[in-house]
C-alpha atoms as a PDB file:
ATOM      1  CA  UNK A   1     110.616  31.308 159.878  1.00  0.00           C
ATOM      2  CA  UNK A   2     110.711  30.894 155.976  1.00  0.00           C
ATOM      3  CA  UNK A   3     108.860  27.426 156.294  1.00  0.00           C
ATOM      4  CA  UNK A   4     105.941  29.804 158.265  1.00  0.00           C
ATOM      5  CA  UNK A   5     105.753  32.533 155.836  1.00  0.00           C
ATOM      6  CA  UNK A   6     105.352  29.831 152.977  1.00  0.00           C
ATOM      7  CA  UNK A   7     102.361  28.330 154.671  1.00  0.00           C
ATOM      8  CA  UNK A   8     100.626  31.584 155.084  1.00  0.00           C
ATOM      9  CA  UNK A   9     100.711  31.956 151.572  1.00  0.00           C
ATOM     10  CA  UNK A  10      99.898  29.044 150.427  1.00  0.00           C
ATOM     11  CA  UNK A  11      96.746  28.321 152.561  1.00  0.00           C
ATOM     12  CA  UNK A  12      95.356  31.583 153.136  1.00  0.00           C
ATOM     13  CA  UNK A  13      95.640  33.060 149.684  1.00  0.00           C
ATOM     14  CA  UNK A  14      93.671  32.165 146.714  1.00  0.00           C
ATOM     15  CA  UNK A  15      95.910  31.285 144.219  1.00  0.00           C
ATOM     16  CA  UNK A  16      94.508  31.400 140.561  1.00  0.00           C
ATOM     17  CA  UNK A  17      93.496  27.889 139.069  1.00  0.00           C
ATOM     18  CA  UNK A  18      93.957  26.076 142.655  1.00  0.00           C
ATOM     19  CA  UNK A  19      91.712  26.737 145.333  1.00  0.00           C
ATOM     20  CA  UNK A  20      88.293  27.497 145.766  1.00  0.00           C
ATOM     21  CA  UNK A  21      87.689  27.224 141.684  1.00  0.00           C
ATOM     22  CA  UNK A  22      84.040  27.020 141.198  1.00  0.00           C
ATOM     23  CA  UNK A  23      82.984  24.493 138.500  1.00  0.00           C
ATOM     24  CA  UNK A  24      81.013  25.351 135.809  1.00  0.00           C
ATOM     25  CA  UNK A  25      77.941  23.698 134.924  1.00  0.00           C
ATOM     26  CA  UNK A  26      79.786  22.648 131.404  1.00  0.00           C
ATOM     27  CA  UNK A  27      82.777  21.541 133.701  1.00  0.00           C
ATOM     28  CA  UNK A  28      80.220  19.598 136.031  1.00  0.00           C
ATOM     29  CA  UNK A  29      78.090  18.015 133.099  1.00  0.00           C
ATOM     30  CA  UNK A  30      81.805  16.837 131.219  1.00  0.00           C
ATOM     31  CA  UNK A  31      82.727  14.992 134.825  1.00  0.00           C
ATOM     32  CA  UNK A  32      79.288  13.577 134.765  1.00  0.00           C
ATOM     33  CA  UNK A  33      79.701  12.319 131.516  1.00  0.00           C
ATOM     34  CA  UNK A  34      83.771  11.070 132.436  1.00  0.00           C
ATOM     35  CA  UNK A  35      82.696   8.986 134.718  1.00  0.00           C
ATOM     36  CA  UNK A  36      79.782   7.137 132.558  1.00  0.00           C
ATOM     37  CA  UNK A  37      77.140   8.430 134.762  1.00  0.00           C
ATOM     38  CA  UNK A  38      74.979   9.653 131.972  1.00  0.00           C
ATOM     39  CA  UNK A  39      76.001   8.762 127.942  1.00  0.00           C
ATOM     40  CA  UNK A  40      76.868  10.698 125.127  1.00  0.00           C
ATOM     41  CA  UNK A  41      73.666  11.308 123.630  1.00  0.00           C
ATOM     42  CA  UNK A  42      72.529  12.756 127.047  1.00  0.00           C
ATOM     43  CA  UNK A  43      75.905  14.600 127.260  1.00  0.00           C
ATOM     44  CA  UNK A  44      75.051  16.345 124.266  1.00  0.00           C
ATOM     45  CA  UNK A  45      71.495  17.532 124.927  1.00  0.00           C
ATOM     46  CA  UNK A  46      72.146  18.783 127.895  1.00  0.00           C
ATOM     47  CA  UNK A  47      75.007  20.884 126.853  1.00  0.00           C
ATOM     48  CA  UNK A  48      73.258  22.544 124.223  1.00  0.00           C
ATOM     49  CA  UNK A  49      70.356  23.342 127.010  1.00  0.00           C
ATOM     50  CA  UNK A  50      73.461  24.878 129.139  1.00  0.00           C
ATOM     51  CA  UNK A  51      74.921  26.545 126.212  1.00  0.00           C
ATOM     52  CA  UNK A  52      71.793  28.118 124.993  1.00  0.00           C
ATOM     53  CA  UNK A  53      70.962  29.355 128.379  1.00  0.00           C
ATOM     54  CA  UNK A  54      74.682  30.977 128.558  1.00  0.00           C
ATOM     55  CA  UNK A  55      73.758  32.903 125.134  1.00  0.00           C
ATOM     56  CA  UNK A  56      70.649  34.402 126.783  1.00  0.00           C
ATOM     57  CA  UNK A  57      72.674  35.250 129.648  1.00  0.00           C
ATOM     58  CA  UNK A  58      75.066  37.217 127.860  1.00  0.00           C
END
């Protein structure tokens, strides 16, 4: 039964940091960048476009 009541918890509760996180745009852009899809100078422009945008936002 405790093997049961473990499973509930873990796969039908959000648990902080784990599932269902939602990435950022900044998080998305940094993978982007990780992986050498787009370079540094490219990196950079675009997070200042995302970071000025966040400003206005707030």
């Amino acid at each position: 039964m405790g093997w049961w009541f473990a499973w509930i918890f873990a796969v039908h509760y959000n648990i902080p940091g784990q599932r269902n996180r939602k990435n950022s745009p900044l998080d998305v852009l940094l993978k982007c960048f990780a992986a050498g899809e787009i370079g540094k100078e490219e990196y950079e422009e675009r997070k200042k476009i995302i970071e000025m945008e966040l400003i206005k936002r707030s």
